[in-house]
C-alpha atoms as a PDB file:
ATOM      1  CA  UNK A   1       0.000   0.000   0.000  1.00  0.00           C
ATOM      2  CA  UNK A   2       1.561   3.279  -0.653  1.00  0.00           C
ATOM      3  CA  UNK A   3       0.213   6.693   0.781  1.00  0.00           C
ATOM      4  CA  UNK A   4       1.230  10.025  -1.070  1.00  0.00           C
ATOM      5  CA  UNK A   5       1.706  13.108   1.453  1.00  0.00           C
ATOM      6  CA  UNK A   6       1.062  16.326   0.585  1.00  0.00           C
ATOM      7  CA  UNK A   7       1.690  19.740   2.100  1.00  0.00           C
ATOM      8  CA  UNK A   8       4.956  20.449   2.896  1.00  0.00           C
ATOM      9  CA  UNK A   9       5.887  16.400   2.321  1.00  0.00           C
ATOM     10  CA  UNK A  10       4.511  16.715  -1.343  1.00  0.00           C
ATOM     11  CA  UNK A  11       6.277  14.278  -3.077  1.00  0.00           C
ATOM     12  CA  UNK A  12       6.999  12.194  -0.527  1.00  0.00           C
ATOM     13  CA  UNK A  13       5.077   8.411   0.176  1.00  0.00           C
ATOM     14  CA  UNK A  14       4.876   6.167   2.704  1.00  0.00           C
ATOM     15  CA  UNK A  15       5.522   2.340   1.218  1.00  0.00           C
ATOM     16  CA  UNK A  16       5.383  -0.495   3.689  1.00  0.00           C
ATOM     17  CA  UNK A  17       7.711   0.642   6.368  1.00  0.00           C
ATOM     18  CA  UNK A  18       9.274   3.171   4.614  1.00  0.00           C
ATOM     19  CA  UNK A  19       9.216   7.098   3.985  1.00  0.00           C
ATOM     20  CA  UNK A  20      10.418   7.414   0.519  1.00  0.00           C
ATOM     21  CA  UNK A  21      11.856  10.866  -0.862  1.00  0.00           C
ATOM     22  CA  UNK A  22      11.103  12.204  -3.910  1.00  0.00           C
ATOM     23  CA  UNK A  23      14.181  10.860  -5.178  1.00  0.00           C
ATOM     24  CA  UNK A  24      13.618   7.605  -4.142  1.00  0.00           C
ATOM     25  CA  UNK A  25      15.652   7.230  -1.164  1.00  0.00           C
ATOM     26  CA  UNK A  26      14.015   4.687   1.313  1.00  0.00           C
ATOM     27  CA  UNK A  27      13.899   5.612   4.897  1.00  0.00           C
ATOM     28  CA  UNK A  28      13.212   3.467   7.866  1.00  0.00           C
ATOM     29  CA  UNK A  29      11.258   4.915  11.131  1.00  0.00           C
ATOM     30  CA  UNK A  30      15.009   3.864  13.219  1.00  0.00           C
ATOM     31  CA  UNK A  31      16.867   5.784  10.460  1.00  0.00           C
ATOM     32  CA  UNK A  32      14.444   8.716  11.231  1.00  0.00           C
ATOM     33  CA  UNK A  33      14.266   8.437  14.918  1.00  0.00           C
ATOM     34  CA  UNK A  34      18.374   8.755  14.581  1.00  0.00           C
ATOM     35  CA  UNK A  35      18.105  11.686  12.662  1.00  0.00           C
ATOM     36  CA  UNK A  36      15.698  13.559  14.868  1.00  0.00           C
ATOM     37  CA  UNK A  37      18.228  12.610  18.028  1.00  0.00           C
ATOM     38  CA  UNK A  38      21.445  14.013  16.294  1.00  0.00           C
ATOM     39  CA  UNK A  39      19.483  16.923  15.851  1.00  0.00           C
ATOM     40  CA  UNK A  40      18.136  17.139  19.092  1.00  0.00           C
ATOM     41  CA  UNK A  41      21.668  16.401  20.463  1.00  0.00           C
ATOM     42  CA  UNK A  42      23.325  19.257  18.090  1.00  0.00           C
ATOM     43  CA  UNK A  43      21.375  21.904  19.497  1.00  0.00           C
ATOM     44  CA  UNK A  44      22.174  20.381  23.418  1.00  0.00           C
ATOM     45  CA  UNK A  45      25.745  21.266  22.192  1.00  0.00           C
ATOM     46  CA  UNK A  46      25.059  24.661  20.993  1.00  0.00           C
ATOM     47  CA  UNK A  47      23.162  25.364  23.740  1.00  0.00           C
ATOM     48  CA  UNK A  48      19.634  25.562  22.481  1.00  0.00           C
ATOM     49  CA  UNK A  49      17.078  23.924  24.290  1.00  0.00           C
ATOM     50  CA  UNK A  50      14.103  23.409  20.622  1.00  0.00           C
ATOM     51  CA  UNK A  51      14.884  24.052  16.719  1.00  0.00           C
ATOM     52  CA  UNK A  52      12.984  27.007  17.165  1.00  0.00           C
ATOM     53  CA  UNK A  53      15.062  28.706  19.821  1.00  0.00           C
ATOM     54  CA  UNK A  54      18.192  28.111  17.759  1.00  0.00           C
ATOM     55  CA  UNK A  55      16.121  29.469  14.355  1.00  0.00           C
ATOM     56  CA  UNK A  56      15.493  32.432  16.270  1.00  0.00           C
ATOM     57  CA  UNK A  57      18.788  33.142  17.876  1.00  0.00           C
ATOM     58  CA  UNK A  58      20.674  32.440  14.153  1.00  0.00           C
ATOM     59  CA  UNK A  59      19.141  35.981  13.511  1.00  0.00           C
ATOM     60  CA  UNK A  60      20.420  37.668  16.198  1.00  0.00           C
ATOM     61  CA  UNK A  61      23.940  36.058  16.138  1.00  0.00           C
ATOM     62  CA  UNK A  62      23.967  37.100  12.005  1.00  0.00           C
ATOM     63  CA  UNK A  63      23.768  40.835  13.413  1.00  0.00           C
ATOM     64  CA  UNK A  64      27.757  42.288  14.705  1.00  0.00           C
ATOM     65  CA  UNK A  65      27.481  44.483  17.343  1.00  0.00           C
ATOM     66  CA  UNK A  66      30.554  47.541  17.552  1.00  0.00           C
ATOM     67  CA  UNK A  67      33.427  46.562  19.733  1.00  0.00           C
ATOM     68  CA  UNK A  68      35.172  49.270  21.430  1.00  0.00           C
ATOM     69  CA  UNK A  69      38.821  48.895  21.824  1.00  0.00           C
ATOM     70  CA  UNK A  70      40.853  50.745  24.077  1.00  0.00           C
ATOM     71  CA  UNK A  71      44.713  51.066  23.970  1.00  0.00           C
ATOM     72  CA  UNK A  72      46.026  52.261  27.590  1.00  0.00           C
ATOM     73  CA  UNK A  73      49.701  52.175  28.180  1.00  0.00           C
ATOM     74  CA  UNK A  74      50.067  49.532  31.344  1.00  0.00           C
ATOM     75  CA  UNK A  75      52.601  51.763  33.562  1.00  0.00           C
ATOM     76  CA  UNK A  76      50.223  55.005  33.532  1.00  0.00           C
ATOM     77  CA  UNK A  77      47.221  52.450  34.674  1.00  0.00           C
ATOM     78  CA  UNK A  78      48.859  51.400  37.619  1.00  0.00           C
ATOM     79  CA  UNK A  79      50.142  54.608  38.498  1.00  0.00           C
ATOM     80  CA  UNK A  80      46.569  56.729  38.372  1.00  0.00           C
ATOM     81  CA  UNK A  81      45.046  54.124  39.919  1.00  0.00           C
ATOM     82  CA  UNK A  82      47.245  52.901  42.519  1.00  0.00           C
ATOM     83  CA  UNK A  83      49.618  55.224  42.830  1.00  0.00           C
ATOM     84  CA  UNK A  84      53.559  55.276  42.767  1.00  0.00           C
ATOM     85  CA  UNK A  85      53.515  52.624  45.342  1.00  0.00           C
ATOM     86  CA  UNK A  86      52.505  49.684  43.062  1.00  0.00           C
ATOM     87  CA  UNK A  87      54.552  47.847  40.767  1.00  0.00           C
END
């Protein structure tokens, strides 16, 4: 028996015990399940806790905030803010 999806899955059928792609490629529900956890186990890494989150925070990590650097020579440092009697 084979089952055509539609929707976002157009193109894609379910044939015995197997989600086949468009292109043909047969997929068992283990294959899938393994998928779905090295996903879920990506974004543990990256410290995301759902897809969604991570979606989300791509966005904000794609926009650079200004950095400010600031030279400051080491020896006046220590001596405005500690005095002659440091270092």
């Amino acid at each position: 028996m084979c089952q055509y999806l539609s929707g976002p899955f157009a193109g894609w059928s379910l044939r015995g015990n197997y989600l086949v792609s468009p292109h043909g490629d047969r997929m068992t529900p283990e294959r899938l399940a393994g998928l779905a956890w090295r996903d879920q186990m990506e974004l543990r890494l990256a410290g995301y806790a759902s897809r969604r989150k991570a979606e989300a925070g791509m966005g904000k990590a794609g926009q650079r905030q200004m950095v400010k650097v600031v030279v400051v020579d080491l020896g006046e440092f220590r001596e405005r803010h500690f005095g002659r009697s440091a270092g």
